[in-house]
Protein backbone atom coordinates (compact mmCIF):
# COMPACT_ATOMS: atom_id res chain seq x y z
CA UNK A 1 82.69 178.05 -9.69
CA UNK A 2 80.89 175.78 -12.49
CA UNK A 3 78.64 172.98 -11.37
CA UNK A 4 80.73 170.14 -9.88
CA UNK A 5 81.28 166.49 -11.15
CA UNK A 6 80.10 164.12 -9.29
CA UNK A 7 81.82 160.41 -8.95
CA UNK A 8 79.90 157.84 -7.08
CA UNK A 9 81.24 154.98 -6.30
CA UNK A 10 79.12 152.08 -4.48
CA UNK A 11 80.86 149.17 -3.45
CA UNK A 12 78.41 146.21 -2.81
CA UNK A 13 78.04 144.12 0.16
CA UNK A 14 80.99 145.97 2.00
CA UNK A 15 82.06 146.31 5.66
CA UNK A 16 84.17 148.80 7.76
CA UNK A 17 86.39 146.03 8.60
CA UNK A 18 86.81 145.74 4.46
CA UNK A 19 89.33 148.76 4.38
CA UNK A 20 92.85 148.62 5.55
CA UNK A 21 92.92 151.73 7.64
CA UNK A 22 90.38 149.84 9.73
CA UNK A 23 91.68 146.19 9.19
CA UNK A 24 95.46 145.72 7.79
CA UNK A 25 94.61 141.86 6.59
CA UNK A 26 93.30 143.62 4.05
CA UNK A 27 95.31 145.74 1.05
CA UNK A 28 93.34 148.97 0.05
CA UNK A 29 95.67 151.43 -0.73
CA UNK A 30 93.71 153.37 -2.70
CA UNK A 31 90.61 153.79 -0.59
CA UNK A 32 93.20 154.40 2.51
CA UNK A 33 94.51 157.06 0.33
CA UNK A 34 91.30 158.40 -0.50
CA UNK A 35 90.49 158.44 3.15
CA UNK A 36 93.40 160.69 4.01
CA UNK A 37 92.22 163.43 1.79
CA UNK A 38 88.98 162.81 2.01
CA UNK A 39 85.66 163.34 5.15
CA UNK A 40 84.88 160.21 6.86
CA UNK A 41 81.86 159.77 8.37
CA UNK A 42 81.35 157.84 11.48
CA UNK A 43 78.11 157.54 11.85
CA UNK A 44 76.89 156.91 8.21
CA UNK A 45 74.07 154.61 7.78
CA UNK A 46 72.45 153.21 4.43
CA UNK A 47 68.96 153.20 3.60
CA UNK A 48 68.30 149.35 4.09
CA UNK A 49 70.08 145.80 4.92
CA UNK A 50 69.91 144.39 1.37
CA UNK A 51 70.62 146.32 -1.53
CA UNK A 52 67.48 147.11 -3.62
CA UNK A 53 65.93 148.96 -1.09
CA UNK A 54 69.45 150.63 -0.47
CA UNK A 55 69.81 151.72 -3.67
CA UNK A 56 66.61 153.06 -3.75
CA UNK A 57 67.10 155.41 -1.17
CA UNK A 58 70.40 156.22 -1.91
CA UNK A 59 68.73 157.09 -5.77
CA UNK A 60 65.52 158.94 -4.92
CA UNK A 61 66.57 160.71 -1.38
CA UNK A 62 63.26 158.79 0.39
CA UNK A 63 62.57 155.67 2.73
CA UNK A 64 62.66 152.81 0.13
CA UNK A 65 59.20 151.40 1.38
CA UNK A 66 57.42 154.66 -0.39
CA UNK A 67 59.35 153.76 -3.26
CA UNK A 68 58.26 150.73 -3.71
CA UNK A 69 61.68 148.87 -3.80
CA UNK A 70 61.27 146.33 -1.00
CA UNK A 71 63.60 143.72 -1.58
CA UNK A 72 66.05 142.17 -3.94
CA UNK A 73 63.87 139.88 -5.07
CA UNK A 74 63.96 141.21 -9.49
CA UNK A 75 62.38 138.14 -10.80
CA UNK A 76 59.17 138.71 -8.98
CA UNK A 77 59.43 142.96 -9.70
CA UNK A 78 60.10 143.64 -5.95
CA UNK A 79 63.19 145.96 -6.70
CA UNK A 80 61.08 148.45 -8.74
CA UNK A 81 60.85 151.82 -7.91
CA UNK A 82 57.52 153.52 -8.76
CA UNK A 83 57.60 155.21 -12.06
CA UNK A 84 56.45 158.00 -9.83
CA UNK A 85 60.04 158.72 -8.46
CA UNK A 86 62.68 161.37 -9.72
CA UNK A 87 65.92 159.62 -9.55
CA UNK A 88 69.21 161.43 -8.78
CA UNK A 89 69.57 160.68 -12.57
CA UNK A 90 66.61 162.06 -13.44
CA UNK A 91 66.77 165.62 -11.84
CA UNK A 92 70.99 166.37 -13.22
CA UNK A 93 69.94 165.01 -16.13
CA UNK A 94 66.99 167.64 -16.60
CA UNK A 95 69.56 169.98 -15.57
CA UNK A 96 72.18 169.86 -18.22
CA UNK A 97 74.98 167.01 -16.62
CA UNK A 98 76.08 164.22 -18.99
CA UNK A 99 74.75 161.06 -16.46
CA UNK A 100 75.77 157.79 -16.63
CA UNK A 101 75.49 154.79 -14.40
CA UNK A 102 78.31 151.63 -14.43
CA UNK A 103 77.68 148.42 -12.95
CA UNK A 104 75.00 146.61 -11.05
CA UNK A 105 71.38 148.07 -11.52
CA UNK A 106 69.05 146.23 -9.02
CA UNK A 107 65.87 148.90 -9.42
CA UNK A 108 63.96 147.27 -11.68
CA UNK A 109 65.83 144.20 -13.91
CA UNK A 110 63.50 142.53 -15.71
CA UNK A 111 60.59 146.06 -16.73
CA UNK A 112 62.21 147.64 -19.28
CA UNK A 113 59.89 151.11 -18.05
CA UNK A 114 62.60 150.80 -15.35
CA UNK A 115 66.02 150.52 -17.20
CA UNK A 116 68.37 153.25 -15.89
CA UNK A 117 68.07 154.70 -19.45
CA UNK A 118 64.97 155.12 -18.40
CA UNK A 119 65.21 156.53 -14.84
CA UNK A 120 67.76 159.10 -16.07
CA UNK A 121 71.01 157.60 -16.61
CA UNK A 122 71.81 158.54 -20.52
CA UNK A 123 74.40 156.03 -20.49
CA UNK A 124 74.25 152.09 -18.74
CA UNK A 125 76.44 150.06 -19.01
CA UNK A 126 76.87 146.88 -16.84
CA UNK A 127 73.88 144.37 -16.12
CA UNK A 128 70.32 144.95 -14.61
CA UNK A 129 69.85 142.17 -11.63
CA UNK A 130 71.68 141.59 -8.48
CA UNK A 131 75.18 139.98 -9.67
CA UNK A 132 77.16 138.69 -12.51
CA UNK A 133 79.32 136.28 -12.69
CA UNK A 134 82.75 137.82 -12.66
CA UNK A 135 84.38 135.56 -15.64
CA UNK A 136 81.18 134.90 -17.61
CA UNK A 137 79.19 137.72 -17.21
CA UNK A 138 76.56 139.12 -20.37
CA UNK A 139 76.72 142.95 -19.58
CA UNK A 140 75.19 145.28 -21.49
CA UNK A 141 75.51 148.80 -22.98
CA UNK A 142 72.48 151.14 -23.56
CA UNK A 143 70.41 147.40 -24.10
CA UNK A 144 72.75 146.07 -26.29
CA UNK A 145 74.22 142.76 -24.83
CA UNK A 146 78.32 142.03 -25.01
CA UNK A 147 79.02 138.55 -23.50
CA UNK A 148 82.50 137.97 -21.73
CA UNK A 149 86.09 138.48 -23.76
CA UNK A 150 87.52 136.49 -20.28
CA UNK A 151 88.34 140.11 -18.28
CA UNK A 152 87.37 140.04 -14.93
CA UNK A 153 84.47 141.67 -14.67
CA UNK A 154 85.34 144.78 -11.69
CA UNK A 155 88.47 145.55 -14.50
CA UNK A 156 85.34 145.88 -17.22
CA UNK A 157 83.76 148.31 -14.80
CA UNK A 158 86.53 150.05 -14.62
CA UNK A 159 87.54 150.73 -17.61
CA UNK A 160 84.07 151.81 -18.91
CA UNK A 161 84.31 154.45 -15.77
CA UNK A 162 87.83 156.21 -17.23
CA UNK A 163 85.82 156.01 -20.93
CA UNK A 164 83.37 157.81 -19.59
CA UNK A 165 85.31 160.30 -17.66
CA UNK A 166 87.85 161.43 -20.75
CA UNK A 167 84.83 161.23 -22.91
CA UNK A 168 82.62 163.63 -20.65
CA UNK A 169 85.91 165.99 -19.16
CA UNK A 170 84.39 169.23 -20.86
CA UNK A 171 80.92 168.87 -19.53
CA UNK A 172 79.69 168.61 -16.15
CA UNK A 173 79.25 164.81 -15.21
CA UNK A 174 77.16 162.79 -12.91
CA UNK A 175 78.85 159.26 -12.89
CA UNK A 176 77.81 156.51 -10.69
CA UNK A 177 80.11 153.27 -10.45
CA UNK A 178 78.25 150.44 -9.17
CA UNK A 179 80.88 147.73 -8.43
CA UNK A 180 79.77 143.92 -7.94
CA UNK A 181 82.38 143.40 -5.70
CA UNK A 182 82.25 142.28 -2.95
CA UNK A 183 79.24 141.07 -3.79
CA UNK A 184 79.44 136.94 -4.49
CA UNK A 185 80.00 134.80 -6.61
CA UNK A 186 83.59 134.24 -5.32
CA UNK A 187 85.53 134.94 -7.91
CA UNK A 188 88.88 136.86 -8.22
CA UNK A 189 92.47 136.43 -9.75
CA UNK A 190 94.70 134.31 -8.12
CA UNK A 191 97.48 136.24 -7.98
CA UNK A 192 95.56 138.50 -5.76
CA UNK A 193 94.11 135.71 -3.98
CA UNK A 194 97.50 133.61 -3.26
CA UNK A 195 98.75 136.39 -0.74
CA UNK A 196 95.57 136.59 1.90
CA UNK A 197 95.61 132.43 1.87
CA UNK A 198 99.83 132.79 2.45
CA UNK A 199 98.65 134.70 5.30
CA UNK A 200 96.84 132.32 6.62
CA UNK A 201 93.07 133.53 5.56
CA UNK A 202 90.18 130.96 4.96
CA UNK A 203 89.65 130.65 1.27
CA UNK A 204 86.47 132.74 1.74
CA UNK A 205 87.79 135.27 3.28
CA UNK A 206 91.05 135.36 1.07
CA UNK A 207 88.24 135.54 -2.17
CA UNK A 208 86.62 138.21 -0.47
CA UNK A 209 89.50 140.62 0.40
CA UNK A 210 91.25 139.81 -3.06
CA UNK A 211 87.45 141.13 -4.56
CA UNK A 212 87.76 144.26 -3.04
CA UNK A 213 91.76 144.61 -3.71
CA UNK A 214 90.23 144.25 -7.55
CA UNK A 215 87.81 147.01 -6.58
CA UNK A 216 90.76 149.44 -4.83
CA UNK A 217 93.24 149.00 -8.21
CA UNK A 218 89.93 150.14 -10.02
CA UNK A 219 89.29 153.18 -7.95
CA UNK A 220 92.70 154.11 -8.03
CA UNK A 221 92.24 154.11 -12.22
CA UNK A 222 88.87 156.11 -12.09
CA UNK A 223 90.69 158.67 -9.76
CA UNK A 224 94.10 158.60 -12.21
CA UNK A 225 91.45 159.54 -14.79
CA UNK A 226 90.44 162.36 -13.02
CA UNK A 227 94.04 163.65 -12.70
CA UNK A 228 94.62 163.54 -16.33
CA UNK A 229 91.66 165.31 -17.37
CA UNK A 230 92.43 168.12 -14.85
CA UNK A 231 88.99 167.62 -13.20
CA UNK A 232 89.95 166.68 -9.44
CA UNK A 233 90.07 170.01 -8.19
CA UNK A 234 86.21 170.17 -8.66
CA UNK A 235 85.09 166.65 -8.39
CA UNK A 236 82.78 165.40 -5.99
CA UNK A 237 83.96 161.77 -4.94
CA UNK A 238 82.14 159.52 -2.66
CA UNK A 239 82.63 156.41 -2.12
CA UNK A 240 79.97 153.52 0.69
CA UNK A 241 78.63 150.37 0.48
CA UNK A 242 74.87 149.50 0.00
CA UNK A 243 75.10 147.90 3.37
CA UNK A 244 76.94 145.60 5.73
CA UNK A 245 79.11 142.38 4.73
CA UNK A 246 77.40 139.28 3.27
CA UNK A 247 78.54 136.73 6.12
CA UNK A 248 76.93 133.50 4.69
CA UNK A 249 76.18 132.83 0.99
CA UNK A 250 74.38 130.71 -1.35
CA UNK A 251 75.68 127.25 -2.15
CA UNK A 252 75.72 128.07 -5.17
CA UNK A 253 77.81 131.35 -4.80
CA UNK A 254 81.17 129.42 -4.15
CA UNK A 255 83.78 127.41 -5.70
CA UNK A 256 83.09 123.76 -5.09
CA UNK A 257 84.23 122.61 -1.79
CA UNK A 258 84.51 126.01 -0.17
CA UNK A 259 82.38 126.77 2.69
CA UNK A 260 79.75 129.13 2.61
CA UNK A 261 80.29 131.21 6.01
CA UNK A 262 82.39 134.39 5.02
CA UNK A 263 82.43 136.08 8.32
CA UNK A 264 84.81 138.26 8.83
CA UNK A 265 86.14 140.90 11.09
CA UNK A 266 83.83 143.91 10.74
CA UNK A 267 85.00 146.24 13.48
CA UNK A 268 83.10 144.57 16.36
CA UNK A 269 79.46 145.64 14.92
CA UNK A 270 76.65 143.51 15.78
CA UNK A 271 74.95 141.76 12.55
CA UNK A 272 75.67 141.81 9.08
CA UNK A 273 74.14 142.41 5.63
CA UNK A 274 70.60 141.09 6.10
CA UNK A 275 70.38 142.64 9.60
CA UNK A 276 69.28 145.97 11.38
CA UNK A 277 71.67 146.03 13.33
CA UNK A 278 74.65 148.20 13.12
CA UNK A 279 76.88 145.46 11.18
CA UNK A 280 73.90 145.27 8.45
CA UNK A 281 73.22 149.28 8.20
CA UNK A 282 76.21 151.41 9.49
CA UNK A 283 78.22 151.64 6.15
CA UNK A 284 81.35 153.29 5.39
CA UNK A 285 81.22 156.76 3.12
CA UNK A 286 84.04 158.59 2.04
CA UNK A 287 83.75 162.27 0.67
CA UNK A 288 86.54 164.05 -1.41
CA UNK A 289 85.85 167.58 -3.11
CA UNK A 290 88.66 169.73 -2.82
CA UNK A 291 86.76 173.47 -4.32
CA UNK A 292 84.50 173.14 -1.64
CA UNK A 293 85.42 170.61 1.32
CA UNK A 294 88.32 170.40 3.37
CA UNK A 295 89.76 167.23 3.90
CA UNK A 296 91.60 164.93 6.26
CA UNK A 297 88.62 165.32 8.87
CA UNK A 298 86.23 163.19 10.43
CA UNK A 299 82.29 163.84 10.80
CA UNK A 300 80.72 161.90 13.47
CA UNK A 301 77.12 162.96 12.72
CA UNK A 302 74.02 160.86 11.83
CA UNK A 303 74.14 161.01 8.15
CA UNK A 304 71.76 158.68 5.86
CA UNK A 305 71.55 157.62 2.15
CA UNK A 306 68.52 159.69 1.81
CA UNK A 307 70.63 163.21 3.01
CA UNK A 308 72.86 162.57 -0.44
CA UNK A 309 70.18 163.38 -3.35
CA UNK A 310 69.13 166.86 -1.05
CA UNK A 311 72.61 167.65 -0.24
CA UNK A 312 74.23 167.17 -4.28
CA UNK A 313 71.22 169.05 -5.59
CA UNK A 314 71.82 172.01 -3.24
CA UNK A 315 75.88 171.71 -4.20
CA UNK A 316 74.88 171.82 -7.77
CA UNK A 317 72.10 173.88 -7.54
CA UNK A 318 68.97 172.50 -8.54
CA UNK A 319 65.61 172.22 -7.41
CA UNK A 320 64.39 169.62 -6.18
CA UNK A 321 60.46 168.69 -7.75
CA UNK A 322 57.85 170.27 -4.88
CA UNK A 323 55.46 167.44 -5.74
CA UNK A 324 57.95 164.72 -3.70
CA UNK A 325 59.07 165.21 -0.18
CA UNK A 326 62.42 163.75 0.38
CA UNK A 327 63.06 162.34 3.60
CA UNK A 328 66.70 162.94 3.56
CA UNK A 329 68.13 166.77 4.58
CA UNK A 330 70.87 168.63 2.88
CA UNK A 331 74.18 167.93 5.24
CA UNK A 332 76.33 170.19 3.42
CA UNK A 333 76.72 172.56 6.62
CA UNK A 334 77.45 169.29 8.51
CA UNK A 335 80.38 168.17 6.28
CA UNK A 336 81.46 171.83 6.50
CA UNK A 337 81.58 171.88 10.01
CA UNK A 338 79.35 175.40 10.09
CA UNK A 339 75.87 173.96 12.40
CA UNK A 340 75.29 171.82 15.26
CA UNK A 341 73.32 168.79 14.44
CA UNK A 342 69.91 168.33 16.17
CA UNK A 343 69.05 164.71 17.11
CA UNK A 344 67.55 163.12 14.27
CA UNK A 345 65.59 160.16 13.85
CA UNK A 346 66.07 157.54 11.61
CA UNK A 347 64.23 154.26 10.36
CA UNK A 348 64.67 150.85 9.07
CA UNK A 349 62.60 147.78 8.10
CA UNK A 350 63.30 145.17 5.79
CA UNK A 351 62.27 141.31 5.36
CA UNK A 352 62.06 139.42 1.91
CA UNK A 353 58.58 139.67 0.38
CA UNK A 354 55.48 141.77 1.72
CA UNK A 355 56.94 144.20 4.60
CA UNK A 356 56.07 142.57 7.87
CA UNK A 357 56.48 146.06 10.32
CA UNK A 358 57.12 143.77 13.64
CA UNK A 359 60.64 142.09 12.25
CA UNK A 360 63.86 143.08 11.76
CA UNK A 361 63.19 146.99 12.00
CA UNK A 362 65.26 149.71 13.77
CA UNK A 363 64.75 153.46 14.84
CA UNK A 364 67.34 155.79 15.65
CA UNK A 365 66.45 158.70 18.03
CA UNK A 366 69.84 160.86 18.65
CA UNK A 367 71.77 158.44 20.58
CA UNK A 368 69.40 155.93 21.01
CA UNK A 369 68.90 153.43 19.08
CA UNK A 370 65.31 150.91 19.10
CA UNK A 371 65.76 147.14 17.29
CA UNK A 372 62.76 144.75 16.70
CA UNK A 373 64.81 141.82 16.11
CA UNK A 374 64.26 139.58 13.28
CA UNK A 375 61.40 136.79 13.71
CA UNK A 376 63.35 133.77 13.94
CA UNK A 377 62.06 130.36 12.92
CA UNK A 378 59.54 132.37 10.01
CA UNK A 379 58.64 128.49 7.58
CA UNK A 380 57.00 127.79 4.90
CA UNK A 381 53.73 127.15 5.09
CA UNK A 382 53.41 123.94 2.86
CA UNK A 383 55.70 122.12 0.90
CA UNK A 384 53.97 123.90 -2.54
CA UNK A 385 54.95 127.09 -0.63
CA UNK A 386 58.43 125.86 -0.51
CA UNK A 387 58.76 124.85 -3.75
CA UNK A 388 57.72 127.63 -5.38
CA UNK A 389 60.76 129.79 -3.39
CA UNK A 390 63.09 126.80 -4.73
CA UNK A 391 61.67 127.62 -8.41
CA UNK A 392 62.67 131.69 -7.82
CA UNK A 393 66.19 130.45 -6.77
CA UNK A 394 66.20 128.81 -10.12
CA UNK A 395 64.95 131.22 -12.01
CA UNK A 396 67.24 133.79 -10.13
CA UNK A 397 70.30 131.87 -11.61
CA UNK A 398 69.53 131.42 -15.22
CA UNK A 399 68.88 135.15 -15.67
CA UNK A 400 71.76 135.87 -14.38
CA UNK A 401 73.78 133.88 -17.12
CA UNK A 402 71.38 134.13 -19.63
CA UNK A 403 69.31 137.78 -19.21
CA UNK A 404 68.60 138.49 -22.71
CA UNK A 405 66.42 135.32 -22.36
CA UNK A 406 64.46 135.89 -19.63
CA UNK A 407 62.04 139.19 -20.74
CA UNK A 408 59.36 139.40 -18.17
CA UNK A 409 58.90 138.69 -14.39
CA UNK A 410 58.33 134.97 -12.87
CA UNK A 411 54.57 134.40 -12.61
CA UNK A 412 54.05 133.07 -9.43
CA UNK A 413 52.18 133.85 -6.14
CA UNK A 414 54.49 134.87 -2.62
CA UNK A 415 54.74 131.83 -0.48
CA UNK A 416 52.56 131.37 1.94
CA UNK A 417 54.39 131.27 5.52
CA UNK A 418 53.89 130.36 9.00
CA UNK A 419 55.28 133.76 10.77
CA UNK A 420 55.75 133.24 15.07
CA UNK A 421 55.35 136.00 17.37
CA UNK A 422 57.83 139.01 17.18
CA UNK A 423 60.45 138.99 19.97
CA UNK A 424 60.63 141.79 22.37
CA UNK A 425 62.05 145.33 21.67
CA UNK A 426 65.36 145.86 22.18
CA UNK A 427 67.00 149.12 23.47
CA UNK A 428 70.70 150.58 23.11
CA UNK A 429 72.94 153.58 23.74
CA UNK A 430 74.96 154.05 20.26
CA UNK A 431 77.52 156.47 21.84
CA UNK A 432 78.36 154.41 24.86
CA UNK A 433 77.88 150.95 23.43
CA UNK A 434 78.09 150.98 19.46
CA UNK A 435 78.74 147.33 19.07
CA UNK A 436 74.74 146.64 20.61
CA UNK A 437 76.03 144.43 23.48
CA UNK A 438 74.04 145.93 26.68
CA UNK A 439 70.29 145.79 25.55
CA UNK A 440 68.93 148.51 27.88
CA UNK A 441 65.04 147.99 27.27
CA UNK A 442 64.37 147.14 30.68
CA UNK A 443 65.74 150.38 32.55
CA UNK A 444 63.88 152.49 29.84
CA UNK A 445 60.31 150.91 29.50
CA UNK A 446 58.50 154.85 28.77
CA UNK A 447 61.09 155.33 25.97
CA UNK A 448 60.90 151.76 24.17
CA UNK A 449 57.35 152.51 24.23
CA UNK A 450 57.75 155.93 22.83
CA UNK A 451 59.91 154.92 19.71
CA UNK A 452 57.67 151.43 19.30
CA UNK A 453 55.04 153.73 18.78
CA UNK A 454 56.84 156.50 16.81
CA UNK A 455 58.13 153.42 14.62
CA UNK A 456 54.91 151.69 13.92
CA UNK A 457 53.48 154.81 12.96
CA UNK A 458 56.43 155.79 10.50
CA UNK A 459 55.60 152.29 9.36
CA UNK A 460 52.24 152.50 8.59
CA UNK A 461 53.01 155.75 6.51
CA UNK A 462 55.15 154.49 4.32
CA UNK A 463 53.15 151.48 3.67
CA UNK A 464 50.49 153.77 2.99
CA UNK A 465 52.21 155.67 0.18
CA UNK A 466 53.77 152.51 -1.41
CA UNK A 467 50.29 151.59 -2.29
């Protein structure tokens, strides 16, 4: 058999309760599809709450701390990843596949040592920060900027992806589609909008699912491409989410008027994009490759954006570099059914700026799953402090309309802030109470103390290697 393709699509800022099979207020017919012929994984978890970090682990196969891409913050450089890093670019590249990455970036916007040209991706096209606007978006291809012809910007996307497909049929292919959607700004036709407010939707959540209705027409066109050029048979396809739904936005990320809370039903999981709990971390992922996978099953095994680099190098057969350890594993003998999987542990951490290892971080051990809950009530410590997180917002926004402008990171300091005292550890049993209701840290005191230890210490080694 000759080295696979491999088609990965990310949706951004995506849910379980996003796809119809889960949640019929919503029209996916493609990804439900997709699903039927497809593995789906149960217990699939990405590498962080917020999508930098995500996308950093999902990219280099290693805890995104170590990487060095700690939050989504571009304009002050904190969604680099060290120049040190092989990227899943990087290594088929080396070996021979035509790579090429379509869509959002968010791994190093505004250093242009880190454009995906750069970090192995012979092709870009699509834009470097954290969104575009989906009407007036300035995308570019290979650093050349296009500004809008009035397409909505997931169709763009999405026809760049079947380019790049019929273009690349006779060589092997890694292609990774990084959709906006459902990422905000709000934005989507109304004809696909009109039938989720007939139904009685709030006009957030109506925006929303019409997004990722967008998204599912697209997917269904990247995998029609794939049936015309004969290369189904022995393509990988996977399709997740950088993590959990966005469940309150920016002001500035809606149509005038609307409100800002998009929550939304997201199969009962605790939390949401932001948040280590399940609803922030436990992400959809889809896996179709008909040469070498059988389909129409479901895998209920701890699997983890760092497990994809190890396991797609060992599919296509190359090495990864000796010099890195990767924390993910190869799961290939999961998805095949073939081994039993041992109880593996697991960890999360993520607040905006300098990590802060007491807040918002998570451990899985097997079944069991450790939260230190997010410090609530975390202020500025001056008004100058606050004002100079007003000018990133700012700044955040005019790059985004105008990025050939903007050439170099905002020069300013972190904010100083006033951070309380962490709340306690919280305990749970995933298999007998995935939704995180019955907090079970007082019947287990020797095992919260355990995995508090086990995560500080992970903690304090990847810390150490970031610097």
């Amino acid at each position: 058999m000759t080295q696979p393709n491999i088609l990965l699509i990310l949706a951004d800022d995506m849910g379980y309760g996003d796809f119809g099979i889960f949640n019929p207020a919503v029209y996916t017919p493609a990804l439900d599809g997709l699903v039927a012929e497809s593995l789906c994984l149960t217990q699939h978890y990405s590498g962080s709450p917020v999508c930098s970090p995500a996308r950093a682990a999902l990219l280099t196969g290693r805890y995104p701390h170590r990487t060095g891409a700690l939050t989504p913050q571009e304009m002050l450089g904190l969604d680099r990843m060290a120049l040190r890093e092989r990227t899943i670019g990087d290594y088929f590249q080396q070996a021979g596949y035509a790579t090429g990455l379509i869509g959002k970036w968010h791994n190093g916007a505004l250093d242009p040592r880190h454009h995906p040209n750069a970090r192995g991706f012979a092709e870009f096209c699509g834009f470097r920060g954290g969104w575009a606007d989906y009407y007036r978006w300035r995308i570019e291809r290979n650093g050349t900027f296009q500004q809008s012809d009035g397409r909505y910007l997931t169709d763009v996307l999405t026809d760049e992806g079947c380019s790049f497909i019929r273009r690349h049929r006779d060589k092997s292919f890694l292609l990774a589609m990084m959709y906006n959607a459902p990422h905000s700004p709000l934005q989507a036709p109304d004809t696909l909008v009109q039938p989720y407010l007939d139904a009685g939707l709030s006009p957030g959540v109506a925006m929303t699912y019409a997004m990722i209705q967008a998204m599912d027409q697209g997917i269904a066109r990247l995998l029609e491409a794939l049936d015309q050029q004969g290369l189904t048979e022995n393509t990988i396809v996977l399709f997740s989410s950088d993590n959990g739904p966005a469940f309150m936005l920016r002001a500035d990320q809606v149509p005038p008027g609307m409100s800002v809370d998009t929550r939304r039903f997201n199969c009962g999981f605790n939390g949401a994009k932001g948040s280590v709990y399940e609803g922030g971390i436990r992400v959809p992922m889809i896996v179709r490759w008909p040469a070498g996978l059988d389909g129409g099953q479901q895998i209920d095994d701890l699997i983890h954006f760092t497990d994809w680099l190890p396991t797609l190098l060992n599919i296509a057969g190359i090495e990864p570099n000796d010099d890195v350890s990767l924390d993910g594993g190869d799961v290939l003998p999961l998805l095949r059914c073939e081994t039993l999987q041992r109880a593996p542990r697991r960890f999360w951490q993520w607040n905006g700026y300098s990590p802060i290892g007491t807040t918002n971080a998570a451990m899985r051990d097997g079944d069991w799953k450790l939260v230190r809950p997010a410090i609530t009530g975390i202020r500025y410590a001056t008004p100058t402090d606050e004002a100079l997180a007003a000018c990133y917002v700012e700044a955040d926004i005019a790059y985004k309309y105008q990025p050939e402008t903007i050439t170099g990171l905002l020069d300013i300091p972190e904010p100083n802030r006033i951070i309380p005292a962490p709340p306690p550890p919280e305990l749970y049993n995933l298999c007998a109470d995935p939704q995180e209701v019955h907090n079970l840290a007082d019947q287990e005191p020797d095992r919260v103390r355990r995995m508090v230890a086990e995560l500080d210490d992970w903690f304090a080694a990847v810390e150490w290697e970031r610097w």
